[in-house]
C-alpha atoms as a PDB file:
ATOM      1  CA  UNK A   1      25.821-116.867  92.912  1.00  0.00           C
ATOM      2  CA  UNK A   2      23.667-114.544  95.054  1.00  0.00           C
ATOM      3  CA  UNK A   3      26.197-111.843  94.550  1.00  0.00           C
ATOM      4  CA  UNK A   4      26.362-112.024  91.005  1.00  0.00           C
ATOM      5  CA  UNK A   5      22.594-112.518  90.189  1.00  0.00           C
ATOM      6  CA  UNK A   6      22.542-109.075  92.511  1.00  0.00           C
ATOM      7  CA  UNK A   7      25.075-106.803  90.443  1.00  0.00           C
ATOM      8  CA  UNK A   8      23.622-107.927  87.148  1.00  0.00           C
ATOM      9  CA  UNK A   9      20.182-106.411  88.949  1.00  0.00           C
ATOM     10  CA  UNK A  10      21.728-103.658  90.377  1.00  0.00           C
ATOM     11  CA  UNK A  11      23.607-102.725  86.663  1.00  0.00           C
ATOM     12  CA  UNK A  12      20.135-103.045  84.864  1.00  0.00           C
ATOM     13  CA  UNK A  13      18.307-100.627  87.247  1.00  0.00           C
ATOM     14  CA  UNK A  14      21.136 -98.249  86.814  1.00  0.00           C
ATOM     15  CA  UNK A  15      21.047 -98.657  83.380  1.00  0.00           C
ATOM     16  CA  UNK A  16      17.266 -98.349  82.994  1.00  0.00           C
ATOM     17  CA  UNK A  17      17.526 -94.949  85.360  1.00  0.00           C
ATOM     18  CA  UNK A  18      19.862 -93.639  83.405  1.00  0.00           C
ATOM     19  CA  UNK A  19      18.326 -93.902  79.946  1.00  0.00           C
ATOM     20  CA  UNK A  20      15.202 -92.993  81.651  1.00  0.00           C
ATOM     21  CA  UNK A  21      16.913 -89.749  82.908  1.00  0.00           C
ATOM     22  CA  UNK A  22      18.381 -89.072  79.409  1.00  0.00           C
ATOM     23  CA  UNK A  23      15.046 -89.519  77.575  1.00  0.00           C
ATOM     24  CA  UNK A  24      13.702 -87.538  80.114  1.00  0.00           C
ATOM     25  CA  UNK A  25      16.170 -84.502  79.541  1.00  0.00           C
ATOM     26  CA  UNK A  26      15.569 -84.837  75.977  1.00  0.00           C
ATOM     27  CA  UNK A  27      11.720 -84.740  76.447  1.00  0.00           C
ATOM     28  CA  UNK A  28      11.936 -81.970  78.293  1.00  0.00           C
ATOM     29  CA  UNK A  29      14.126 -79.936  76.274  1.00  0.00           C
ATOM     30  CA  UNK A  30      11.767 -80.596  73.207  1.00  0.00           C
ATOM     31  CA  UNK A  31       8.702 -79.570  75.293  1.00  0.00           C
ATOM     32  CA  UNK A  32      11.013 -76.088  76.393  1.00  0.00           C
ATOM     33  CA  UNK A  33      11.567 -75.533  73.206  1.00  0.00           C
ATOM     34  CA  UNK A  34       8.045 -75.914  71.354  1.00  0.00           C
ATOM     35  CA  UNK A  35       6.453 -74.210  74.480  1.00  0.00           C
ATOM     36  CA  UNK A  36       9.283 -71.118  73.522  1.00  0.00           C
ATOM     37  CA  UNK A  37       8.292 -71.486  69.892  1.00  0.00           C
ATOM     38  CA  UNK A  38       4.578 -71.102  70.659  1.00  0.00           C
ATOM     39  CA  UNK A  39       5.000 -67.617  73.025  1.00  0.00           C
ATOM     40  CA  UNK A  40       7.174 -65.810  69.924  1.00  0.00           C
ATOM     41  CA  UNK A  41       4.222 -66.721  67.468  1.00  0.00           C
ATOM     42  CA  UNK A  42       1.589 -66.641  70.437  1.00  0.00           C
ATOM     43  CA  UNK A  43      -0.820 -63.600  69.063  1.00  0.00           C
ATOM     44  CA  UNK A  44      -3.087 -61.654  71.647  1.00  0.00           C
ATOM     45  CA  UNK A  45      -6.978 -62.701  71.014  1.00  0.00           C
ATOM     46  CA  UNK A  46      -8.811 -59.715  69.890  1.00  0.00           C
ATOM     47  CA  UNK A  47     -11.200 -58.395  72.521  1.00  0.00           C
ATOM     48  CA  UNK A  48     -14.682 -58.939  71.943  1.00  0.00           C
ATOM     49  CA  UNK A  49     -16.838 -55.783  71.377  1.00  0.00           C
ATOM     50  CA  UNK A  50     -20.522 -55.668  72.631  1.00  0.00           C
ATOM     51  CA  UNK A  51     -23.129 -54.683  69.869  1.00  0.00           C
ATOM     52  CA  UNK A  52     -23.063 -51.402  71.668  1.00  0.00           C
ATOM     53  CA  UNK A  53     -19.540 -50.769  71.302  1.00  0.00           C
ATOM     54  CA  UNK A  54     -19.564 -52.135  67.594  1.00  0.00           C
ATOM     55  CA  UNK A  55     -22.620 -49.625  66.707  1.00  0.00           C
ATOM     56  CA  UNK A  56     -20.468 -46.674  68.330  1.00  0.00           C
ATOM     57  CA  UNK A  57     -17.633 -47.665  66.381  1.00  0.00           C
ATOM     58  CA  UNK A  58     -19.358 -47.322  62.715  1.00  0.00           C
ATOM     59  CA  UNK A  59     -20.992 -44.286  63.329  1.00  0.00           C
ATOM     60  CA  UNK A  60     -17.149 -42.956  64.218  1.00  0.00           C
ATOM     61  CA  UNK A  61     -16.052 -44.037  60.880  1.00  0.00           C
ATOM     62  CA  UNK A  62     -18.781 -42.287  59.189  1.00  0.00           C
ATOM     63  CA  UNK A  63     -18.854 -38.789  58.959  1.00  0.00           C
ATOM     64  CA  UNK A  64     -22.286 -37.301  59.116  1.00  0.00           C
ATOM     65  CA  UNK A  65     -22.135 -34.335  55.932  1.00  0.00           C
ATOM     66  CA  UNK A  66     -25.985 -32.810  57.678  1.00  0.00           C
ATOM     67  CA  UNK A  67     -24.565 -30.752  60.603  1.00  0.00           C
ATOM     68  CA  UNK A  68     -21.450 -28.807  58.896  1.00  0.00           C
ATOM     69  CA  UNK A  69     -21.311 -25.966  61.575  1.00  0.00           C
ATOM     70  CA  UNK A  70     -20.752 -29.038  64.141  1.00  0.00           C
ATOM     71  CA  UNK A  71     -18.120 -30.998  61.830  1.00  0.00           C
ATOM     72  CA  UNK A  72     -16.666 -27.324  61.712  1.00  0.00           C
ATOM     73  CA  UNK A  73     -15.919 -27.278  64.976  1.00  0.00           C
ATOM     74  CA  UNK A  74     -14.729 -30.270  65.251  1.00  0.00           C
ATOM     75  CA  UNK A  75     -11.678 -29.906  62.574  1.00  0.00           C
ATOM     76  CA  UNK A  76      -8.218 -30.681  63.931  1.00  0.00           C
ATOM     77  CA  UNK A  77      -5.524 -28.232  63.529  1.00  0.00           C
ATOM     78  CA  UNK A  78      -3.222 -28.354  60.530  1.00  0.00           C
ATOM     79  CA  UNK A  79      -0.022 -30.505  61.570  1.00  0.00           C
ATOM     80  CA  UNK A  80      -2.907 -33.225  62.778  1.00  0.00           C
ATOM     81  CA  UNK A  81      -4.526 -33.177  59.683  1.00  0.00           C
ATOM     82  CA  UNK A  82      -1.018 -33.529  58.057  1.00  0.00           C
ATOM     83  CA  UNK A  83      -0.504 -36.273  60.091  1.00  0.00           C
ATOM     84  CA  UNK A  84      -3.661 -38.236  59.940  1.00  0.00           C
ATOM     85  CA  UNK A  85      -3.786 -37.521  56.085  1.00  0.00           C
ATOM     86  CA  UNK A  86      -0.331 -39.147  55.499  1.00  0.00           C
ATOM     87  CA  UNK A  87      -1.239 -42.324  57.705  1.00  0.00           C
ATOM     88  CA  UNK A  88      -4.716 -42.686  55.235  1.00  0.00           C
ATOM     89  CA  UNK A  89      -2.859 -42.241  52.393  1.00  0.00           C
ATOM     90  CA  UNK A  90       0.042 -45.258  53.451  1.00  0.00           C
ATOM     91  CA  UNK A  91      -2.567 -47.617  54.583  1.00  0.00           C
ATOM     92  CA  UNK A  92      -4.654 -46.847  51.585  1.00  0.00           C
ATOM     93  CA  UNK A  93      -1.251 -47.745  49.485  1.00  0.00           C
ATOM     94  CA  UNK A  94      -1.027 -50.509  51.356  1.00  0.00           C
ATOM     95  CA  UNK A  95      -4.793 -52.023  50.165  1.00  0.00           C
ATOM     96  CA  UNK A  96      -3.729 -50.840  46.799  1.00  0.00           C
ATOM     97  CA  UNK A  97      -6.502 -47.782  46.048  1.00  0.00           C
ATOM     98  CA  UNK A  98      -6.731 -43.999  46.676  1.00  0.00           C
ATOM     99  CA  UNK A  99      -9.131 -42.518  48.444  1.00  0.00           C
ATOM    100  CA  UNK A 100     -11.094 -40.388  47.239  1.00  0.00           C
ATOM    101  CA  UNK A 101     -11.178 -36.349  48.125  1.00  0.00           C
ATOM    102  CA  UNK A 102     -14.450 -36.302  50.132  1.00  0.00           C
ATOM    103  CA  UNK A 103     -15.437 -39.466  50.567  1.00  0.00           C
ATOM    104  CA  UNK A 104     -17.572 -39.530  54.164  1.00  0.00           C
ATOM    105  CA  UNK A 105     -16.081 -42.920  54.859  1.00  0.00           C
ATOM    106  CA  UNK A 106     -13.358 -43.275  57.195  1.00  0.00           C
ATOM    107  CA  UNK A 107     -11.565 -46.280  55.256  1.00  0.00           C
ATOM    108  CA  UNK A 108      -7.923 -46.079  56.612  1.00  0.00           C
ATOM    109  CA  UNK A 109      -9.708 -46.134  60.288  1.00  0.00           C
ATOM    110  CA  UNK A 110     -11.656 -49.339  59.284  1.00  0.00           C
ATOM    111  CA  UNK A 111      -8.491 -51.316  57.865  1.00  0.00           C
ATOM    112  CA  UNK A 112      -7.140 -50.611  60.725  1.00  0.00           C
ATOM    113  CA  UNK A 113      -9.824 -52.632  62.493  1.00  0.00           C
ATOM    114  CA  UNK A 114     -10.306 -55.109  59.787  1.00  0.00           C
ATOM    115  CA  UNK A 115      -8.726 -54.839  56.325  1.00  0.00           C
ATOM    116  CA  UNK A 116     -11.615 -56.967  55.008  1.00  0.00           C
ATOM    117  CA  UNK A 117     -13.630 -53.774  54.712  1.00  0.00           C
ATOM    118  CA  UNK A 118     -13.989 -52.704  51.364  1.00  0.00           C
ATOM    119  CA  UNK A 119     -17.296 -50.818  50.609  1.00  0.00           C
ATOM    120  CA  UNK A 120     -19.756 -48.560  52.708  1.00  0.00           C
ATOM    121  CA  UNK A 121     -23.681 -49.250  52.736  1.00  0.00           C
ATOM    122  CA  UNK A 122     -26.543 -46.027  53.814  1.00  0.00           C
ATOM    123  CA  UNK A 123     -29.906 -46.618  53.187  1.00  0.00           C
ATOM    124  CA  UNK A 124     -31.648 -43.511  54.326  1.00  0.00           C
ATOM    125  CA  UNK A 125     -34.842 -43.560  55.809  1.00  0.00           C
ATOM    126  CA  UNK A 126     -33.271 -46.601  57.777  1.00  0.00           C
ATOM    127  CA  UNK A 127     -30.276 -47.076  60.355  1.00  0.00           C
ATOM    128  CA  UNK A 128     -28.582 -48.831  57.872  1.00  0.00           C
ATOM    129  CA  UNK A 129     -25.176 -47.331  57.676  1.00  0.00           C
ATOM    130  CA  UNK A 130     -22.498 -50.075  57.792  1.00  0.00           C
ATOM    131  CA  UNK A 131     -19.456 -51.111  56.675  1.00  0.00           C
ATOM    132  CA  UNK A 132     -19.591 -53.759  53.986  1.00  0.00           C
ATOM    133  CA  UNK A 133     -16.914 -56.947  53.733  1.00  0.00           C
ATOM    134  CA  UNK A 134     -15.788 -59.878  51.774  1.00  0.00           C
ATOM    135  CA  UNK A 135     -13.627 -62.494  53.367  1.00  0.00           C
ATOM    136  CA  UNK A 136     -11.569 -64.060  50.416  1.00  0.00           C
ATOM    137  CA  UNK A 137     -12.331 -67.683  51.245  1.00  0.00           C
ATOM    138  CA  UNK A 138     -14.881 -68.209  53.663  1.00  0.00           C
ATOM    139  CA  UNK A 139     -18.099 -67.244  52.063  1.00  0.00           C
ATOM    140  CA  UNK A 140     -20.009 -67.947  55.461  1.00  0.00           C
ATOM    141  CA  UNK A 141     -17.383 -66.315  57.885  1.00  0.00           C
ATOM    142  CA  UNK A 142     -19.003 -62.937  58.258  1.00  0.00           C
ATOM    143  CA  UNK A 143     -22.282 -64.528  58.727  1.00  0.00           C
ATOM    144  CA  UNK A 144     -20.995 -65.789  62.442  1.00  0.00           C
ATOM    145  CA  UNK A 145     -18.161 -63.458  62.815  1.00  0.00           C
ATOM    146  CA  UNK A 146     -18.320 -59.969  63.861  1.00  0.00           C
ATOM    147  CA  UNK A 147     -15.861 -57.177  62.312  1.00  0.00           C
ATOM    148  CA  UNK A 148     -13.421 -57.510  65.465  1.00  0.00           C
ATOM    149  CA  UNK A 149     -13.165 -61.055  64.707  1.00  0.00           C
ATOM    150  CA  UNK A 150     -15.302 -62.351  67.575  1.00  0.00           C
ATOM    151  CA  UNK A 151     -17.725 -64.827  66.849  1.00  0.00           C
ATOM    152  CA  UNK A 152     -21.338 -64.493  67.017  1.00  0.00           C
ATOM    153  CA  UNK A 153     -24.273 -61.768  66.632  1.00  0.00           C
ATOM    154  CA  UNK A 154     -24.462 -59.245  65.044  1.00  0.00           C
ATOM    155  CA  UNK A 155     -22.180 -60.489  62.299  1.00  0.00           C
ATOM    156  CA  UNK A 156     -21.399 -57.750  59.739  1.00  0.00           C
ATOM    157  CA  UNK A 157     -22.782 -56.792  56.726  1.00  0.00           C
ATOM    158  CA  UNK A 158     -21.003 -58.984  53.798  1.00  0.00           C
ATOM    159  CA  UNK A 159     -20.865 -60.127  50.159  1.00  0.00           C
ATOM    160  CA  UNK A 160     -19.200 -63.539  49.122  1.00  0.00           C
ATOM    161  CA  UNK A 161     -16.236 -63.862  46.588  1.00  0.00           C
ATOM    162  CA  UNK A 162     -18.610 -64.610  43.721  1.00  0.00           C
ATOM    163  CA  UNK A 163     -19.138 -61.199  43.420  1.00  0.00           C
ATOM    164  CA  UNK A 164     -16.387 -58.639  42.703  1.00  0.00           C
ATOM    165  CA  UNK A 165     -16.013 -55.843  45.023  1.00  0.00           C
ATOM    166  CA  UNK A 166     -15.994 -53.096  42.403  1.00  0.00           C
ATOM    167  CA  UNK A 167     -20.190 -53.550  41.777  1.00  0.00           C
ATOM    168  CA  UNK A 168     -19.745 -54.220  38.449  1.00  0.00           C
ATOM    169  CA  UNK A 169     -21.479 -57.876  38.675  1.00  0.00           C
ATOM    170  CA  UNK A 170     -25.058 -57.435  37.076  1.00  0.00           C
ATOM    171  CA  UNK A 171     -26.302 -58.528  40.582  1.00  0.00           C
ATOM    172  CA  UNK A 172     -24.489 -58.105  43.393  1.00  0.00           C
ATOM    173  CA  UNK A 173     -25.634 -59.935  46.614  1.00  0.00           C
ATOM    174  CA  UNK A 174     -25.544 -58.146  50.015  1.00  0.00           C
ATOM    175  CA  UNK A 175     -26.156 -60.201  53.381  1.00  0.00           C
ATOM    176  CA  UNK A 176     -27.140 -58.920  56.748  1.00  0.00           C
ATOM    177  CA  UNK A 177     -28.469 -60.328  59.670  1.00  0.00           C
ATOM    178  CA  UNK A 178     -32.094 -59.460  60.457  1.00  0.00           C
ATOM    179  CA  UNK A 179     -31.500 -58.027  64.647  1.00  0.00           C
ATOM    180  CA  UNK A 180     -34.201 -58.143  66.900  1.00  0.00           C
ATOM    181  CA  UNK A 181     -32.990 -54.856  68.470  1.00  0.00           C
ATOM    182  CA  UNK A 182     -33.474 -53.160  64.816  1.00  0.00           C
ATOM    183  CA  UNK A 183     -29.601 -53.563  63.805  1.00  0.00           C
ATOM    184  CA  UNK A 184     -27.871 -54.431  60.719  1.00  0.00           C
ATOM    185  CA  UNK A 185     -30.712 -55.594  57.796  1.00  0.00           C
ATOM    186  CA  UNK A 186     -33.259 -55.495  59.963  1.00  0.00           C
ATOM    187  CA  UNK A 187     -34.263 -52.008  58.841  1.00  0.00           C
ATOM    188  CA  UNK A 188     -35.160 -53.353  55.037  1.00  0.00           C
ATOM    189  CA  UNK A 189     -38.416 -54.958  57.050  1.00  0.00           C
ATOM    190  CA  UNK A 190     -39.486 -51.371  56.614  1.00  0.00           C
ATOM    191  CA  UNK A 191     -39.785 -51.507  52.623  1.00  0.00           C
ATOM    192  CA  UNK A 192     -42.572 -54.159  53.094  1.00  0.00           C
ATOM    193  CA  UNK A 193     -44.322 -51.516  54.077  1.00  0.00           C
ATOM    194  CA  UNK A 194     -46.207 -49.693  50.412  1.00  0.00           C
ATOM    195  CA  UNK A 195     -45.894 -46.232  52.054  1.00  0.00           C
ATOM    196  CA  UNK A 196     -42.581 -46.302  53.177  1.00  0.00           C
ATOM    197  CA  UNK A 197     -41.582 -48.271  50.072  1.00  0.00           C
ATOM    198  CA  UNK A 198     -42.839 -45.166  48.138  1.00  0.00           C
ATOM    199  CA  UNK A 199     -41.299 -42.442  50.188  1.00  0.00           C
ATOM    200  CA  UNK A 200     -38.190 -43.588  50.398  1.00  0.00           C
ATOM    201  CA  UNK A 201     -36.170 -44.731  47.381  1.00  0.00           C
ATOM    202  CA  UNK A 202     -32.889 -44.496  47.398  1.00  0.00           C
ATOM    203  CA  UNK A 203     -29.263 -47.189  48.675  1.00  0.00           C
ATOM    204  CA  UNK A 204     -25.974 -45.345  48.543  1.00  0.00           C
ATOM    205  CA  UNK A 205     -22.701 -47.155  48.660  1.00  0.00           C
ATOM    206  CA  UNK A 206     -19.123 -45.633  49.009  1.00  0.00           C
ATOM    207  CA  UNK A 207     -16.243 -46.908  48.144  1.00  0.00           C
ATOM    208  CA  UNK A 208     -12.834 -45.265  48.651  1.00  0.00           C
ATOM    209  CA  UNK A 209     -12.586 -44.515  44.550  1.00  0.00           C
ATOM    210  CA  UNK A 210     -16.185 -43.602  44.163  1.00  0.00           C
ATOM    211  CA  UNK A 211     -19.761 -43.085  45.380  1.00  0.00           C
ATOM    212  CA  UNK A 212     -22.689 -45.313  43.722  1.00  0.00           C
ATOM    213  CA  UNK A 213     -25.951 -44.412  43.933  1.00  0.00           C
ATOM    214  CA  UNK A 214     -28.828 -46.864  43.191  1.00  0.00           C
ATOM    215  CA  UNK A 215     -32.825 -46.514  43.227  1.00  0.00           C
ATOM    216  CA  UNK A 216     -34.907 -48.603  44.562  1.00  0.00           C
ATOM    217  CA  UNK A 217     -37.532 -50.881  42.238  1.00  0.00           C
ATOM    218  CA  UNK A 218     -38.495 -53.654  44.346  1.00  0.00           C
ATOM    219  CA  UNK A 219     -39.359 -55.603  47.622  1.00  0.00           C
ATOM    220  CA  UNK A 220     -40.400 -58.889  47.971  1.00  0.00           C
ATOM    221  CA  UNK A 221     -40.053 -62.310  50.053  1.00  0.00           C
ATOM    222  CA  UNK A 222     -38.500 -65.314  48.233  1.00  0.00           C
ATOM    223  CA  UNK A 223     -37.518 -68.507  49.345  1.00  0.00           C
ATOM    224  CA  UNK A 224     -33.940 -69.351  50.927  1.00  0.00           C
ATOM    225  CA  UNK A 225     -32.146 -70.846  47.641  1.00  0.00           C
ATOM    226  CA  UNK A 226     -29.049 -69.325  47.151  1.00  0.00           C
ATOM    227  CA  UNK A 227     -29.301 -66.400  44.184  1.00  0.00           C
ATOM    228  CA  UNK A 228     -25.761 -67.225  42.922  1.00  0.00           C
ATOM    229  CA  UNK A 229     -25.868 -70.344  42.333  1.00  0.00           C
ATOM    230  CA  UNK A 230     -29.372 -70.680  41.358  1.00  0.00           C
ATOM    231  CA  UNK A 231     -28.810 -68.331  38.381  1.00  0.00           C
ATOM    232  CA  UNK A 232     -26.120 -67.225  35.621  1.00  0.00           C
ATOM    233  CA  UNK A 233     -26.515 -63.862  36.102  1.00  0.00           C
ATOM    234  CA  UNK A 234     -23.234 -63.311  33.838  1.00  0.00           C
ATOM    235  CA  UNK A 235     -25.261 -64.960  31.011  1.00  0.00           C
ATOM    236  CA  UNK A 236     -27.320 -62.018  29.836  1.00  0.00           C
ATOM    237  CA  UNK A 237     -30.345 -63.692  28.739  1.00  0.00           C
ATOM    238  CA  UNK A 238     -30.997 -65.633  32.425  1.00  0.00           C
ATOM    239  CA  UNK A 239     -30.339 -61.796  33.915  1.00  0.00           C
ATOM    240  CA  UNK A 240     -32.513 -60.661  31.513  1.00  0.00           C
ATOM    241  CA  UNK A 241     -35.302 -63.012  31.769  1.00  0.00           C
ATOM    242  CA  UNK A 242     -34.109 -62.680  36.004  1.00  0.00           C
ATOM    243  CA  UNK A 243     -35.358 -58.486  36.439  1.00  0.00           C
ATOM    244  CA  UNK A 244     -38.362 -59.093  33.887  1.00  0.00           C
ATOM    245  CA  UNK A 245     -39.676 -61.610  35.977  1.00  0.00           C
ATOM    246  CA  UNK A 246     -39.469 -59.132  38.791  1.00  0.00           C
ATOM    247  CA  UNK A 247     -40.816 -56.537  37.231  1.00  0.00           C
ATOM    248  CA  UNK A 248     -44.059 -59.108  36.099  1.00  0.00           C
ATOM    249  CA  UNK A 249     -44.054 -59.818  39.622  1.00  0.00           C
ATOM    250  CA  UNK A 250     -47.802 -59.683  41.186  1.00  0.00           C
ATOM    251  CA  UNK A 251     -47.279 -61.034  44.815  1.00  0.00           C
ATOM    252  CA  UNK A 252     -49.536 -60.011  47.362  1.00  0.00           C
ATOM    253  CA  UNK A 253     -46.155 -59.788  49.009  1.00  0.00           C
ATOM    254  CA  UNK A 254     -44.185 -57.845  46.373  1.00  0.00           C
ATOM    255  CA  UNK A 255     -43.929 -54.424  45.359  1.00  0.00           C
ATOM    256  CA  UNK A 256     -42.338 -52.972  42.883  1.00  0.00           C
ATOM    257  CA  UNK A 257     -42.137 -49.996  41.393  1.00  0.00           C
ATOM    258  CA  UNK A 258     -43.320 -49.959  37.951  1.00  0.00           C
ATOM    259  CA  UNK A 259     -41.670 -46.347  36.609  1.00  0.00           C
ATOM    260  CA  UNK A 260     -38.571 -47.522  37.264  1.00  0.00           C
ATOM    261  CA  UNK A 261     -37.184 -49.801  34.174  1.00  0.00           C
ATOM    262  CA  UNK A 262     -34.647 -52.389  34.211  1.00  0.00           C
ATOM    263  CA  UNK A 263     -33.082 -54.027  31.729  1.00  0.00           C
ATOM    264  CA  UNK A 264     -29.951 -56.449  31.343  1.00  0.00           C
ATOM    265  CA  UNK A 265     -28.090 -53.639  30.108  1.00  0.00           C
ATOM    266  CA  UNK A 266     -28.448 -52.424  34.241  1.00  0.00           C
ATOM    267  CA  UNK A 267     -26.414 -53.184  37.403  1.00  0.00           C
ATOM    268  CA  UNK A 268     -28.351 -54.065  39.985  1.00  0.00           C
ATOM    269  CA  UNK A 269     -28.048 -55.070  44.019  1.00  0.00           C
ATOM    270  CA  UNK A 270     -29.646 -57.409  46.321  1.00  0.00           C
ATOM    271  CA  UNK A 271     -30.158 -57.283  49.711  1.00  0.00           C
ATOM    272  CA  UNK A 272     -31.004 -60.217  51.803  1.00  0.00           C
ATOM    273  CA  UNK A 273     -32.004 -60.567  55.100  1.00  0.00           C
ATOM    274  CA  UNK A 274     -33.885 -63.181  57.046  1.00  0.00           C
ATOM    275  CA  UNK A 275     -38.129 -63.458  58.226  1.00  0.00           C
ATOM    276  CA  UNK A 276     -38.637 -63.895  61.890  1.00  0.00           C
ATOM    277  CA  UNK A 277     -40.305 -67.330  62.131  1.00  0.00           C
ATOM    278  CA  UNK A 278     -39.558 -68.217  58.981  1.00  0.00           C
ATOM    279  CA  UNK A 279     -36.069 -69.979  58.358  1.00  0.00           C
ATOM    280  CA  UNK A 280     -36.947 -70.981  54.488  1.00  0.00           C
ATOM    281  CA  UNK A 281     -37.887 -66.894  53.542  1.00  0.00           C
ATOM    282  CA  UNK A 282     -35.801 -64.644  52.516  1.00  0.00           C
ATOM    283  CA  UNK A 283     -36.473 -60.292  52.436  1.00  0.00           C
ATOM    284  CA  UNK A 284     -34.901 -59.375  49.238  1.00  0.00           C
ATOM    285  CA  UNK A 285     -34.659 -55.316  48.698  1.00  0.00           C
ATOM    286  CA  UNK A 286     -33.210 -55.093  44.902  1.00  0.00           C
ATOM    287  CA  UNK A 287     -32.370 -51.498  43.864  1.00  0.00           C
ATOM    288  CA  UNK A 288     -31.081 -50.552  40.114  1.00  0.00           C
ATOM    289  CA  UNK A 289     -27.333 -48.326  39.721  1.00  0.00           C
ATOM    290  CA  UNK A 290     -28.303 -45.132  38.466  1.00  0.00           C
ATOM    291  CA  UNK A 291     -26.707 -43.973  35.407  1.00  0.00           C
ATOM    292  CA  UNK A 292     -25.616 -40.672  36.867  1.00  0.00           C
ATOM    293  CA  UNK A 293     -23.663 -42.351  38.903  1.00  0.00           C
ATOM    294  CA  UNK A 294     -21.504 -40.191  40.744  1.00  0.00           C
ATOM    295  CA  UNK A 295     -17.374 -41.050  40.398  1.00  0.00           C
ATOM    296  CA  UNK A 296     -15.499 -38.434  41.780  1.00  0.00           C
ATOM    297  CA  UNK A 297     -12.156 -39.503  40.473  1.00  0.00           C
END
């Protein structure tokens, strides 16, 4: 009886190894092959920049026009241009424009950094000479992530997918944080300033079809509600009834400039930044397109 009671043990053990040892294998073969799966898709993390390094990088993109006997020197020799002129021209196929001849924007060298980059901002007078982007569905991502796709300050200078990228909204709305070290938007800070504000008068944005230049007719700080969803600027009454009220504006904290008119018929851009110490103010610097505006193609 002993005997028996002790091989229908020692069978079950057996038994129950032996499944154990085949579930095991199969376990183990699933985890092999999901950990395999997960190195051929793995993708390297993109390094994180330091604002330093970021700062360096736009002003390599940008090619400063003022010192021509320096950019001179600094030409590369024929087969290079060749060369670098082809690669511009396939990446600029591949985002679906032409670059312009001239344009002092270095697009095909910021797609290859980020092909969210669609626009350039200068404000002269200001350090404010940045690339501008657009994520297409995060309206917020650019706001917390920086253009090598690491997250946190400085952020990079954006609009949201409400607004087309071809500035041909009646107000388009351009973000940027507001740096303590002077970077990004903090430069508008200067327009609050009526002597500055006077002297200098002019935003200037690139694209890689054409160069847009707008004037300056206002600076003022408004609250924190959100200007594209707060008004139908589409509608051409609320846009028109939007600049009048700026222009009627009589703030101790506004100024505007009264010889420059704008009507609905205009194009106009925003740009927002935030007030130290105060989370529910906005800086809003609005300038008006020009009508001369230049389009080289």
């Amino acid at each position: 009886m002993k005997n028996k009671v002790l091989r229908k043990v020692l069978v079950y053990t057996i038994s129950t190894i032996l499944v154990a040892g085949v579930v095991g294998g199969v376990m183990a073969i699933k985890a092999a092959k999901e950990q395999a799966e997960l190195e051929a898709t793995f993708v390297e993390p993109i390094p994180v920049m330091t604002q330093e390094e970021m700062e360096a990088l736009y002003d390599e993109h940008k090619k400063d026009n003022t010192n021509e006997e320096e950019a001179a020197a600094e030409e590369p020799t024929d087969s290079e241009t060749v060369e670098e002129e082809a690669a511009e021209e396939a990446l600029a196929a591949e985002n679906g424009v032409t670059v312009y001849e001239g344009c002092p924007v270095d697009f095909a060298g910021m797609w290859k950094i980020n092909p969210d980059v669609y626009a350039w901002i200068t404000v002269p007078g200001t350090i404010i000479d940045y690339p501008i982007l657009q994520h297409a569905t995060d309206n917020t991502y650019y706001l917390n992530y920086n253009i090598d796709g690491s997250y946190g300050y400085p952020g990079c200078i954006y609009t949201e997918n409400l607004n087309s990228k071809d500035f041909t909204d009646n107000n388009t709305v351009i973000y940027g944080h507001n740096m303590k070290n002077g970077t990004m938007f903090s430069g508008l800070h200067k327009f609050e300033d009526a002597a500055f504000f006077n002297e200098h008068t002019k935003v200037l944005i690139y694209t890689p079809e054409k160069e847009y230049i707008y004037t300056i007719f206002a600076a003022y700080i408004y609250d924190d509600r959100h200007l594209l969803y707060s008004f139908n600027f589409a509608d051409e009454q609320v846009y028109a009834n939007y600049v009048k009220d700026i222009q009627n504006m009589r703030s101790m904290n506004a100024l505007v400039r009264e010889d420059v008119a704008v009507t609905a018929k205009d194009k106009i851009i925003t740009l927002v930044t935030c007030m130290a110490n105060q989370p529910e103010k906005r800086l809003l610097v609005q300038a008006v397109l020009e009508q001369g505006e230049i389009s080289p193609q």
